[in-house]
C-alpha atoms as a PDB file:
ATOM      1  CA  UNK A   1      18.121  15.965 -13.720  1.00  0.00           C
ATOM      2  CA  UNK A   2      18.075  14.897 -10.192  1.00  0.00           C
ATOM      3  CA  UNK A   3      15.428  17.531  -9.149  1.00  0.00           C
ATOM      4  CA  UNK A   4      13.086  16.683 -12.632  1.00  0.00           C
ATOM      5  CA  UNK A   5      13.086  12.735 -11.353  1.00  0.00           C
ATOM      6  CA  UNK A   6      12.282  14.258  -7.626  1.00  0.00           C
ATOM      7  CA  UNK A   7       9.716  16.197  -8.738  1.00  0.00           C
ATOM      8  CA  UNK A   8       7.859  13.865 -10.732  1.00  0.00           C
ATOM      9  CA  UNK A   9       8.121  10.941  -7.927  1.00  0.00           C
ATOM     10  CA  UNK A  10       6.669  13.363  -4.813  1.00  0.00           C
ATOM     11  CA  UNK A  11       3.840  14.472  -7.495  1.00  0.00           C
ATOM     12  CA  UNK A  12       2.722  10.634  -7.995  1.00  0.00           C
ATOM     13  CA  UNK A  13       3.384   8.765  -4.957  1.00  0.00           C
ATOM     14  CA  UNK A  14       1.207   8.853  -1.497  1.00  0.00           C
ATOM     15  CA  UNK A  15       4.406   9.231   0.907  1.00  0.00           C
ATOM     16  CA  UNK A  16       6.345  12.295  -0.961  1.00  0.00           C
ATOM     17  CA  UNK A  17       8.612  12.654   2.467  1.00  0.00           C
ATOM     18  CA  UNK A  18      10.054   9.134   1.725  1.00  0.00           C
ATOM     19  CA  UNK A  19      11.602   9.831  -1.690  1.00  0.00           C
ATOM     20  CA  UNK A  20      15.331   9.993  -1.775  1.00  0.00           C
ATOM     21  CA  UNK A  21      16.951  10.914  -5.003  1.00  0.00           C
ATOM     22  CA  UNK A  22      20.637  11.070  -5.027  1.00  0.00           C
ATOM     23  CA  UNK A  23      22.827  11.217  -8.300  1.00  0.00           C
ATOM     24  CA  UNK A  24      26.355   9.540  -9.245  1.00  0.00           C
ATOM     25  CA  UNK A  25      28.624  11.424 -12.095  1.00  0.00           C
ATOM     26  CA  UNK A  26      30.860   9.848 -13.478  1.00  0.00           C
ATOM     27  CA  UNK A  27      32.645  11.432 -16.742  1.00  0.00           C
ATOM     28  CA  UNK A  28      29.356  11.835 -19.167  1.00  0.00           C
ATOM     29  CA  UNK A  29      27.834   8.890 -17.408  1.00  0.00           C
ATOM     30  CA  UNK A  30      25.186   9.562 -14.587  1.00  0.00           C
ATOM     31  CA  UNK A  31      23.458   6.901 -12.123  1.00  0.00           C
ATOM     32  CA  UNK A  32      20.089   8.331 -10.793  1.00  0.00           C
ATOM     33  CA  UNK A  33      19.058   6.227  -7.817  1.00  0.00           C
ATOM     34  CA  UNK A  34      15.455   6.820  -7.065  1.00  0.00           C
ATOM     35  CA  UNK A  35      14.534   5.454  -3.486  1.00  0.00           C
ATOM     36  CA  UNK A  36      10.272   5.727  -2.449  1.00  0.00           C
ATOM     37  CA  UNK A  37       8.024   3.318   0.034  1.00  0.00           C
ATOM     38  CA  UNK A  38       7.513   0.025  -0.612  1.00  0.00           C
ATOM     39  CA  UNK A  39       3.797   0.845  -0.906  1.00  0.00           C
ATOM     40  CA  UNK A  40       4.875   3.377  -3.476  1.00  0.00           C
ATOM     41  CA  UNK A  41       6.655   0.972  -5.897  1.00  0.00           C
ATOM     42  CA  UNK A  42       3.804   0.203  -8.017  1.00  0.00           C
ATOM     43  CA  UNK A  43       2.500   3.829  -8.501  1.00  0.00           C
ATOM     44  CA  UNK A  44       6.415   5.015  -9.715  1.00  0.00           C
ATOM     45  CA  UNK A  45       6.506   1.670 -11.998  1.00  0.00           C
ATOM     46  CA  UNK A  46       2.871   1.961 -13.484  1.00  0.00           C
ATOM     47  CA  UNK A  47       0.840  -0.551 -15.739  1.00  0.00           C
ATOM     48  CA  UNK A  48       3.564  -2.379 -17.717  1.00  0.00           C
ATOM     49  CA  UNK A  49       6.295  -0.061 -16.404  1.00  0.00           C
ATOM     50  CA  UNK A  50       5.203   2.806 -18.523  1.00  0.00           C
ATOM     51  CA  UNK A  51       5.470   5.778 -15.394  1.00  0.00           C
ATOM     52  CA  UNK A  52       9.197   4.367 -14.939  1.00  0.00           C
ATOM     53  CA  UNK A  53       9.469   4.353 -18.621  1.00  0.00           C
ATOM     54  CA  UNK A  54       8.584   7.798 -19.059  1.00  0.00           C
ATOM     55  CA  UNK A  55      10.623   8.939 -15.817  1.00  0.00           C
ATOM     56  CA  UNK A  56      13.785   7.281 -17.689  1.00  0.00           C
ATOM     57  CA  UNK A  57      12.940   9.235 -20.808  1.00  0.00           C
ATOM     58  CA  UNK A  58      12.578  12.176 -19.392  1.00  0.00           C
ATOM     59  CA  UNK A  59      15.725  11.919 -17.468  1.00  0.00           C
ATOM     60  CA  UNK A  60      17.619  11.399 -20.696  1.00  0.00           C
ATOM     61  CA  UNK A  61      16.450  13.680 -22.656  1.00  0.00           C
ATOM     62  CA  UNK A  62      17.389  16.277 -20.031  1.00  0.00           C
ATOM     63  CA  UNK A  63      21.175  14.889 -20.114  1.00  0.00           C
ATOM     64  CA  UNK A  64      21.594  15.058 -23.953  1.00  0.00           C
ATOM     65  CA  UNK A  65      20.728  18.428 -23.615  1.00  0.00           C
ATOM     66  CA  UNK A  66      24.135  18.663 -21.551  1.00  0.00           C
ATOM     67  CA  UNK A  67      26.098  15.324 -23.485  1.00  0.00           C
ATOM     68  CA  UNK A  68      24.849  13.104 -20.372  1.00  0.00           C
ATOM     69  CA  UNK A  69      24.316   9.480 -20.387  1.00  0.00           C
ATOM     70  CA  UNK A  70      21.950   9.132 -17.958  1.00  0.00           C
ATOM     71  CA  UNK A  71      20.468   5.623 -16.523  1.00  0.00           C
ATOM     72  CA  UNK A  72      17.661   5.493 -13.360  1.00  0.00           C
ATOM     73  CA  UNK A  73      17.386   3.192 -11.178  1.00  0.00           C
ATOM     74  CA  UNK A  74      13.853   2.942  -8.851  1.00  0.00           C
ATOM     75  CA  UNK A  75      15.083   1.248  -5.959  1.00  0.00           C
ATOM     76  CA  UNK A  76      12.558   0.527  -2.877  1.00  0.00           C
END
């Protein structure tokens, strides 16, 4: 999950060495914390959210795969 959510960020934003993912687990619960520039916020988020969106529901449906609950947060 952590490297899908990396992946996707470096391939849309201008500054792909400034991306930090790092991942919490905790029981079936997991906290993606996605970190890019400040200049980079509004290319992850998109028109009306809908890159973030799809970045969350990607993430997801890659942790019910395993029985993962899986929340990301884009952090700047």
């Amino acid at each position: 999950m952590q490297e899908l959510v990396e992946l996707l960020s470096k391939a849309l934003v201008d500054n792909p060495d400034a991306v930090q993912v790092n991942m919490q687990e905790d029981n079936n619960n997991v906290l993606i914390e996605l970190r890019v520039a400040s200049e980079d916020m509004g290319k992850i988020i998109g028109k009306q959210g809908k890159i973030a969106r799809a970045i969350r529901t990607l993430a997801k449906v890659q942790g019910a795969k395993t029985g993962k609950r899986v929340s990301v947060e884009i952090l700047s």
